[in-house]
Protein backbone atom coordinates (compact mmCIF):
# COMPACT_ATOMS: atom_id res chain seq x y z
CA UNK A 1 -19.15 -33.62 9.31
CA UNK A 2 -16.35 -33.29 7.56
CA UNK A 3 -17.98 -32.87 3.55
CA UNK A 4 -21.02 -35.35 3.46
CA UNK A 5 -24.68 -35.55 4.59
CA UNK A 6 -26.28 -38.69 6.08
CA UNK A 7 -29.80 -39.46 5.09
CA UNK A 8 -32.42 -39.78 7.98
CA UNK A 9 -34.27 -42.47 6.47
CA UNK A 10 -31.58 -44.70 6.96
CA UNK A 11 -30.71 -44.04 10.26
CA UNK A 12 -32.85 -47.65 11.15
CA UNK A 13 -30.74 -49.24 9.13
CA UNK A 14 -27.05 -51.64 10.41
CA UNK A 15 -23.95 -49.40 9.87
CA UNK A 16 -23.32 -51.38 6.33
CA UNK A 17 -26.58 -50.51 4.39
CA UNK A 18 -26.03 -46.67 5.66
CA UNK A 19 -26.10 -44.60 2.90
CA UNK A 20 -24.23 -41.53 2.47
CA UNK A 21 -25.64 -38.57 0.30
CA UNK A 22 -22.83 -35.85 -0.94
CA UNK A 23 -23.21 -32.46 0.18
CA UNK A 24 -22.74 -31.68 -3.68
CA UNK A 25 -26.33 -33.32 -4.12
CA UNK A 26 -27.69 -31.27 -1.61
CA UNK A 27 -26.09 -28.17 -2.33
CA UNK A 28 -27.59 -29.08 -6.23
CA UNK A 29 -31.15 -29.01 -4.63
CA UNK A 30 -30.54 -25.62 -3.29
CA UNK A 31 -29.38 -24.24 -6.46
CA UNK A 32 -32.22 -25.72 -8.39
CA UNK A 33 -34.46 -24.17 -5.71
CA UNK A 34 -32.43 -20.92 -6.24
CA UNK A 35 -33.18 -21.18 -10.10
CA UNK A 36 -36.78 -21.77 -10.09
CA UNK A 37 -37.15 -18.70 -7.95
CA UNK A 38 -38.13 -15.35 -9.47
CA UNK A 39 -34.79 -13.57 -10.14
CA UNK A 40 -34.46 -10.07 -9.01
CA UNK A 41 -34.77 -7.71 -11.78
CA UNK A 42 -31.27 -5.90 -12.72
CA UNK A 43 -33.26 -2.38 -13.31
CA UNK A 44 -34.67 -2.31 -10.14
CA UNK A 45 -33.82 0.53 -8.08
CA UNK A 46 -31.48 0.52 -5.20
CA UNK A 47 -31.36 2.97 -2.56
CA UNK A 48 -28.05 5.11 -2.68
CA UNK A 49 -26.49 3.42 0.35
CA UNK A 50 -27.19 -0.35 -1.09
CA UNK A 51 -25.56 0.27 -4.06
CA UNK A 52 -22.90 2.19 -2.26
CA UNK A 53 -22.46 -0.98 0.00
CA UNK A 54 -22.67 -3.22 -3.22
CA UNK A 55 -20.17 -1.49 -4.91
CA UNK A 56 -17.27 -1.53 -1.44
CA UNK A 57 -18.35 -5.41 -1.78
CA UNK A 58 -15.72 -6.39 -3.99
CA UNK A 59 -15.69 -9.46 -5.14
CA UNK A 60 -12.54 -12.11 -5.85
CA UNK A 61 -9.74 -9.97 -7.28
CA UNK A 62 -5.89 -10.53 -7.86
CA UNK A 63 -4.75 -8.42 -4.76
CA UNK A 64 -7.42 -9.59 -1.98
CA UNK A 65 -7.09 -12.44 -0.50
CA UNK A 66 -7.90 -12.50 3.25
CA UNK A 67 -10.40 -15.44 2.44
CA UNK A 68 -7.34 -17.72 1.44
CA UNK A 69 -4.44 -16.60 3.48
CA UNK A 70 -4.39 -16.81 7.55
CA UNK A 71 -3.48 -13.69 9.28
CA UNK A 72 -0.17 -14.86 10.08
CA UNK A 73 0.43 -15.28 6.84
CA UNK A 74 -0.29 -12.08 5.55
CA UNK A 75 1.36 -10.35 8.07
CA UNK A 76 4.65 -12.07 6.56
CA UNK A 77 3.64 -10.63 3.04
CA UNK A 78 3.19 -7.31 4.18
CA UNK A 79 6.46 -7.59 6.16
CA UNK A 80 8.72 -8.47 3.62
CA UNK A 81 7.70 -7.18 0.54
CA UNK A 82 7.45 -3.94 2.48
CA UNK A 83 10.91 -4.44 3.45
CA UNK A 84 11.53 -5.22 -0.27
CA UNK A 85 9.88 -2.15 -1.35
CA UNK A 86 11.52 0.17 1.21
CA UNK A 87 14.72 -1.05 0.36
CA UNK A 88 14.32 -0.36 -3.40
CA UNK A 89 12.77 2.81 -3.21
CA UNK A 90 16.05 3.61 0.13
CA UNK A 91 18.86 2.55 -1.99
CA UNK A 92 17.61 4.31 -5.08
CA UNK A 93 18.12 7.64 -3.50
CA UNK A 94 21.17 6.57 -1.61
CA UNK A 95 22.58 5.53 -4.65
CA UNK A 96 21.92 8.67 -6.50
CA UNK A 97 22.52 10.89 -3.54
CA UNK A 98 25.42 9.36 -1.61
CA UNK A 99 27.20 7.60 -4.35
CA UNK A 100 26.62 9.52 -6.98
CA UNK A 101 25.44 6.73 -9.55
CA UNK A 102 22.47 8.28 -11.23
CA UNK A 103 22.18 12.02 -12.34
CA UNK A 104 18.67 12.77 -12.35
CA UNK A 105 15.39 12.41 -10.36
CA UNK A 106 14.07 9.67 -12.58
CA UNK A 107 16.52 7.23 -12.40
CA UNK A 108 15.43 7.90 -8.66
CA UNK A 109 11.73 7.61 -9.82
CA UNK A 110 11.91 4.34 -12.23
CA UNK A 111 13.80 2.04 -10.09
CA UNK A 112 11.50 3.21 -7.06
CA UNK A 113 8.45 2.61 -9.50
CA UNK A 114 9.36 -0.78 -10.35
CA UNK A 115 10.66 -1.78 -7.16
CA UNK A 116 7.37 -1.50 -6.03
CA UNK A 117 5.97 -2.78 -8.90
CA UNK A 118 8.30 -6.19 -8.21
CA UNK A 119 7.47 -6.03 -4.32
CA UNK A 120 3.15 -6.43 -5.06
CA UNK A 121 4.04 -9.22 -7.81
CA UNK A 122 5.70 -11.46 -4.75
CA UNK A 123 4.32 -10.65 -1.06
CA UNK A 124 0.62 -10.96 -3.36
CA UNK A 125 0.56 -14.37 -3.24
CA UNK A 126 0.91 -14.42 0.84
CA UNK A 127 -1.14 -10.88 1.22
CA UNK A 128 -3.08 -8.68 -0.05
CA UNK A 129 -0.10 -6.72 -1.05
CA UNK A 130 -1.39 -3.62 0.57
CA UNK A 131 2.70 -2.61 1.51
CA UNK A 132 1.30 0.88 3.13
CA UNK A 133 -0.31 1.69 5.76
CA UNK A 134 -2.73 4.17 4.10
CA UNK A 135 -3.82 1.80 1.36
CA UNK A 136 -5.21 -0.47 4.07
CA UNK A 137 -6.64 1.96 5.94
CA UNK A 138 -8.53 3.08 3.05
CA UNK A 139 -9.10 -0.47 2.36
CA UNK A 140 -10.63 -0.63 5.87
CA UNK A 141 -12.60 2.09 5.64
CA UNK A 142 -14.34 1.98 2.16
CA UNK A 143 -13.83 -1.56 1.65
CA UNK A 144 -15.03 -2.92 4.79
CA UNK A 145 -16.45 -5.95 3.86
CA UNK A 146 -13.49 -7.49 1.85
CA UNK A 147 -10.96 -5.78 4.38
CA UNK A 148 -11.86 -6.18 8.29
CA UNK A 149 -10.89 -4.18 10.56
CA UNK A 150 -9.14 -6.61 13.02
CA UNK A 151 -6.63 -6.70 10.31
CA UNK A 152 -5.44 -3.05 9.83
CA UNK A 153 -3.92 -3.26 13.19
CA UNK A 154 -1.31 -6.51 12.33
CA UNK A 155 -0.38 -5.52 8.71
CA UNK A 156 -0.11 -1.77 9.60
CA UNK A 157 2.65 -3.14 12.78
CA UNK A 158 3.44 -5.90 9.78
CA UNK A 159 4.62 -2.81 7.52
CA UNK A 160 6.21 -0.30 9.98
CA UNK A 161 8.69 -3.58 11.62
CA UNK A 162 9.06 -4.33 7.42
CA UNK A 163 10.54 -1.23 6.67
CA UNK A 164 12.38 -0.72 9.70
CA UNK A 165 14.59 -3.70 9.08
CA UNK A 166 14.81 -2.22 5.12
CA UNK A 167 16.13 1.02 6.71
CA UNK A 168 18.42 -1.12 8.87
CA UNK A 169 19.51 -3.30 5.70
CA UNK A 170 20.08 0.31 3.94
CA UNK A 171 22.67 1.61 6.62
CA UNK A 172 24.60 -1.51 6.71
CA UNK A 173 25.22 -1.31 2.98
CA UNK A 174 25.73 2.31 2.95
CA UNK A 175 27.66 3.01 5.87
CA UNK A 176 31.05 3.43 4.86
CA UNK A 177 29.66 5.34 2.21
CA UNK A 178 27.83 7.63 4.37
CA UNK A 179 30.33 8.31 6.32
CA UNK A 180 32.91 9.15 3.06
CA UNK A 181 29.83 11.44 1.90
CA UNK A 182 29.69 13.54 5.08
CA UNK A 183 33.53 13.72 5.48
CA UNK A 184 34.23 15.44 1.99
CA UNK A 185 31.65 18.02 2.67
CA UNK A 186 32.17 18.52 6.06
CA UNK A 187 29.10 17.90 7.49
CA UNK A 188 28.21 16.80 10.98
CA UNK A 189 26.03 14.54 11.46
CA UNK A 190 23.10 15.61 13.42
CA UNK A 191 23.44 18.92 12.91
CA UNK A 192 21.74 21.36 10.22
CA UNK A 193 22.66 20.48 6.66
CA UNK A 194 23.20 17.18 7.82
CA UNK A 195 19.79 15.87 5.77
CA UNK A 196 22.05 15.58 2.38
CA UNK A 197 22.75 12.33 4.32
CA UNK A 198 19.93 11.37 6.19
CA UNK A 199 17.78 11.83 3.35
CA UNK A 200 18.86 8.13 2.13
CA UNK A 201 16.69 6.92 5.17
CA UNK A 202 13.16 9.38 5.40
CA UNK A 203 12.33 12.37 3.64
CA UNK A 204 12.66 16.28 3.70
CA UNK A 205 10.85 19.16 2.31
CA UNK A 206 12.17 20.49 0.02
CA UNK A 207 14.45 17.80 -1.34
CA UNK A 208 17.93 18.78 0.23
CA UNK A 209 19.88 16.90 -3.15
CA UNK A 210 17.92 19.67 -5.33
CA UNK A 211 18.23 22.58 -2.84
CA UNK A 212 20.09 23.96 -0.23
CA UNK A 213 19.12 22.28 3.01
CA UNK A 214 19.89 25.58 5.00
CA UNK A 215 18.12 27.91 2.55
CA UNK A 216 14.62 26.18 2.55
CA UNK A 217 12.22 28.10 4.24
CA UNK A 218 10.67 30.40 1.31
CA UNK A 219 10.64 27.10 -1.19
CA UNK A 220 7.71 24.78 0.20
CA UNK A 221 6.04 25.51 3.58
CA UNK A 222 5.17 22.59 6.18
CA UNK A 223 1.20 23.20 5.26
CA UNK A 224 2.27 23.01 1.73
CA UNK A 225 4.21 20.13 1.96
CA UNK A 226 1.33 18.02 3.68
CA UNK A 227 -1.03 19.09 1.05
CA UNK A 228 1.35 17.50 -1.76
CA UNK A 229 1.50 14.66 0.39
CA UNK A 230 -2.10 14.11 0.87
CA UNK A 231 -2.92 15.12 -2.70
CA UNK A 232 -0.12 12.38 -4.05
CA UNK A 233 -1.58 9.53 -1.90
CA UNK A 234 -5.14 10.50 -2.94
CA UNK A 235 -3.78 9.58 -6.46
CA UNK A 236 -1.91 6.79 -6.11
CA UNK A 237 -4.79 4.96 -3.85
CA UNK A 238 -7.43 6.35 -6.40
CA UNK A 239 -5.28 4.25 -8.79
CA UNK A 240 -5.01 1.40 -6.74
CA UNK A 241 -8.88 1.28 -6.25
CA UNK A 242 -9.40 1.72 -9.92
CA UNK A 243 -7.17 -1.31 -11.09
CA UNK A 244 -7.85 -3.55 -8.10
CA UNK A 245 -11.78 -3.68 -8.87
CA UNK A 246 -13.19 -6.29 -11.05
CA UNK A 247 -15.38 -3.93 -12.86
CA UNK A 248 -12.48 -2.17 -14.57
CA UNK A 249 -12.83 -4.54 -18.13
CA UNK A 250 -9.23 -3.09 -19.57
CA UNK A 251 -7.58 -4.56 -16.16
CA UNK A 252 -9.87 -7.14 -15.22
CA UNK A 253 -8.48 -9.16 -18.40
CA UNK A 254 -4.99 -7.92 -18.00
CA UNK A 255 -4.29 -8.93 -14.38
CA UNK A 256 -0.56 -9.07 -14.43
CA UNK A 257 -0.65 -5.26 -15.34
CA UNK A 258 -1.71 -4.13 -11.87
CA UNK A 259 1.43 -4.11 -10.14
CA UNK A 260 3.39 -2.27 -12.62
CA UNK A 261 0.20 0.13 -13.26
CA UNK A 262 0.69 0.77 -9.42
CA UNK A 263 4.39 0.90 -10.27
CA UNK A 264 4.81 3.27 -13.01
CA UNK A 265 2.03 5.19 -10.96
CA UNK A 266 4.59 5.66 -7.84
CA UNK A 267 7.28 6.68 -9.96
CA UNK A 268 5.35 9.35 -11.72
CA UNK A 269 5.11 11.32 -8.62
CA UNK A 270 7.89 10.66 -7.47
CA UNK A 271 9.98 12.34 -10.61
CA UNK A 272 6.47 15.13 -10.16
CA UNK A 273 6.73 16.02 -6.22
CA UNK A 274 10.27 14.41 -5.03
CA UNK A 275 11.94 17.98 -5.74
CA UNK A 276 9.79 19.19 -3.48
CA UNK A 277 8.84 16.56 -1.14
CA UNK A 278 10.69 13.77 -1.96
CA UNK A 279 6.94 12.36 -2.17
CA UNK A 280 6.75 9.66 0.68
CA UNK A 281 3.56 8.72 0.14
CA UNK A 282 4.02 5.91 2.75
CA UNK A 283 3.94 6.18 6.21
CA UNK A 284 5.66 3.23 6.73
CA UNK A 285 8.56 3.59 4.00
CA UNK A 286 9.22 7.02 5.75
CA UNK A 287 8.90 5.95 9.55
CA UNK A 288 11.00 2.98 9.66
CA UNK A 289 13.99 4.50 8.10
CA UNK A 290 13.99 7.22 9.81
CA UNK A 291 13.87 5.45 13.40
CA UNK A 292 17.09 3.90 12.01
CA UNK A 293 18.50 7.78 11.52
CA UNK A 294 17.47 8.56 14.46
CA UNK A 295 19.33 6.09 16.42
CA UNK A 296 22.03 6.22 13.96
CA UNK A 297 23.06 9.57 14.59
CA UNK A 298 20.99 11.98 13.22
CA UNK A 299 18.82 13.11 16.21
CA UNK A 300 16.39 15.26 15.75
CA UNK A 301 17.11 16.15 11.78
CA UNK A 302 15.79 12.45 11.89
CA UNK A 303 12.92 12.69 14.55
CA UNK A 304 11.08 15.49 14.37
CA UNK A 305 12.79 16.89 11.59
CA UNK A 306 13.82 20.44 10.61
CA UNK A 307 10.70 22.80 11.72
CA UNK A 308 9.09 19.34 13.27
CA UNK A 309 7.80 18.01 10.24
CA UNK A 310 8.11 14.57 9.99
CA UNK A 311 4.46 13.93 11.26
CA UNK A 312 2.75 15.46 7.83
CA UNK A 313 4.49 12.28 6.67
CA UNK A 314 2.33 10.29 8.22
CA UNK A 315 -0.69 12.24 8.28
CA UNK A 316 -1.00 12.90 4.94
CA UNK A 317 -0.77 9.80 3.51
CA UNK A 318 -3.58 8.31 5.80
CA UNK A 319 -5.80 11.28 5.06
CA UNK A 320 -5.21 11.13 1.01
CA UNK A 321 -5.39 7.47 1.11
CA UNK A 322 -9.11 7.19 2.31
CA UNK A 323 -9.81 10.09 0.08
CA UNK A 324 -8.70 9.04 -3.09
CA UNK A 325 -10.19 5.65 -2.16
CA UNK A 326 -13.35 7.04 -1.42
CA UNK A 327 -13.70 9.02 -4.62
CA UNK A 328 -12.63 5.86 -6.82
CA UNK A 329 -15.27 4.15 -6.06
CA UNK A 330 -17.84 6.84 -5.55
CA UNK A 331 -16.74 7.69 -9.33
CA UNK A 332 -17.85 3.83 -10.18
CA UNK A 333 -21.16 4.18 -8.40
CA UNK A 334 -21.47 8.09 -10.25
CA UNK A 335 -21.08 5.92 -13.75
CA UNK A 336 -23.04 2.80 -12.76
CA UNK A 337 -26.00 5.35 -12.45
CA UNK A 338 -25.13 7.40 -15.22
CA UNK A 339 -25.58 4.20 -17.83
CA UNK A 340 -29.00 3.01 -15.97
């Protein structure tokens, strides 16, 4: 036990002549035996679902790491760097929004972008810096046999309670701002109009900082608004399958460009589909926030939103998150067969 391998042969012998043999010299046996065996030729076919199941096998890459971390662990990674992201991409708009300190949707976008970029560089090394609830559960369902199931359920709780305490840290710091905000323009918190405010916690459809919150009705429709949330996710996970697999040789030599790859990805649509969306793509980054509204005063502009549609949100995410992980690495199986 314990890393070595006692011989049988001297089992007869007194405990001082007893010979220990390495498990290194046994495990060299078995790789000699695994040398002088006929290796399987590289050309030889494989039936669609092997090499679908080959190609979901990813092996060691700079993001997973369930084999090194314990669950507990990770769960702390994907708590606070999805606090950490939260709160970058939460204050961003509150600054712009509330306090007025940036002008334009992409000093919204980049800060958000690299926020997130900064969160994946640090809760990595305890996680697998998933930091959203639809990238594991794409993870979990394409990837099944680098991400187990038994762990979507503590990272996904890991991530909600992670950017609950983010929207929590955002209210405290922008309270007395808030409340300034809705005083000069008369609004009431709670009632309609009142998302100009509440939009520093989840989001809205259309953006209520680029049009009128009362007037929104004929701009983007709640069926429209999931489909740029699913189709947004689908990207940003396609992108995040892309980069995280080994067989990507531009990355795959380049680790340290994943996160802000991931980064500069998030803050592309978000400067693309936050006029229109305020593109969440994050369940958790929207849900916890906005259970802070909610209790904070905003109701039911929080929780269930004007025309009830906070729950597209969360839906669409999931949805576009297993698609666009799906088609990533169907598109690496398409090209594996395409060069054979």
């Amino acid at each position: 036990m314990y890393g070595r391998f006692y011989d049988r042969r001297e089992l007869d012998m007194s405990s001082q002549e007893l010979q220990e043999v390495p498990i290194s010299s046994v495990d060299g046996e078995k790789e000699q035996a695994t040398a002088d065996a006929p290796e399987k030729k590289e050309d030889e076919e494989q039936s669609p679902k092997e090499a679908i199941i080959s190609i979901c096998s990813v092996p060691e890459g700079p993001v997973l790491r369930q084999n090194t971390s314990s669950l507990l662990v990770a769960c702390f990674g994907e708590f606070f760097g999805t606090w950490l992201l939260t709160l970058g991409i939460c204050t961003s708009v509150a600054a712009a929004a509330i306090a007025g300190a940036q002008s334009a949707i992409w000093h919204v976008a980049f800060p958000g972008g690299l926020g997130v970029a900064i969160s994946i560089c640090i809760s990595a090394h305890f996680s697998d810096a998933h930091l959203n609830p639809a990238v594991s559960l794409a993870f979990a369902v394409i990837r099944f046999k680098k991400f187990h199931w038994f762990r979507l359920g503590p990272y996904i709780l890991a991530q909600f309670l992670g950017s609950l305490f983010a929207g929590l840290t955002v209210f405290i710091a922008y309270r007395g701002s808030i409340n300034a905000f809705e005083d000069a323009r008369n609004i009431t918190r709670g009632e309609p109009g009142s998302q100009l405010s509440a939009m520093a916690f989840g989001e809205y459809f259309p953006n209520p900082a680029v049009f009128n919150p009362n007037e929104f009705t004929g701009i983007t429709s709640v069926f429209e608004a999931f489909l740029i949330e699913t189709w947004g996710t689908f990207i940003l996970v396609f992108v995040i399958f892309s980069v995280t697999h080994p067989s990507n040789a531009i990355i795959s030599n380049n680790k340290g460009l994943i996160p802000f790859v991931i980064g500069l990805t998030v803050a592309i649509l978000i400067s693309v589909y936050g006029p229109l969306t305020m593109a969440g793509l994050n369940p958790a980054r929207d849900f916890g926030p906005r259970v802070i509204a909610a209790i904070a005063g905003w109701g039911t502009i929080a929780i269930p939103g004007p025309r009830n549609g906070f729950w597209l949100y969360i839906v669409g995410p999931f949805i576009g998150g297993v698609l666009g992980g799906g088609a990533s690495d169907l598109a690496l199986y398409c090209m594996k067969r395409f060069k054979k």
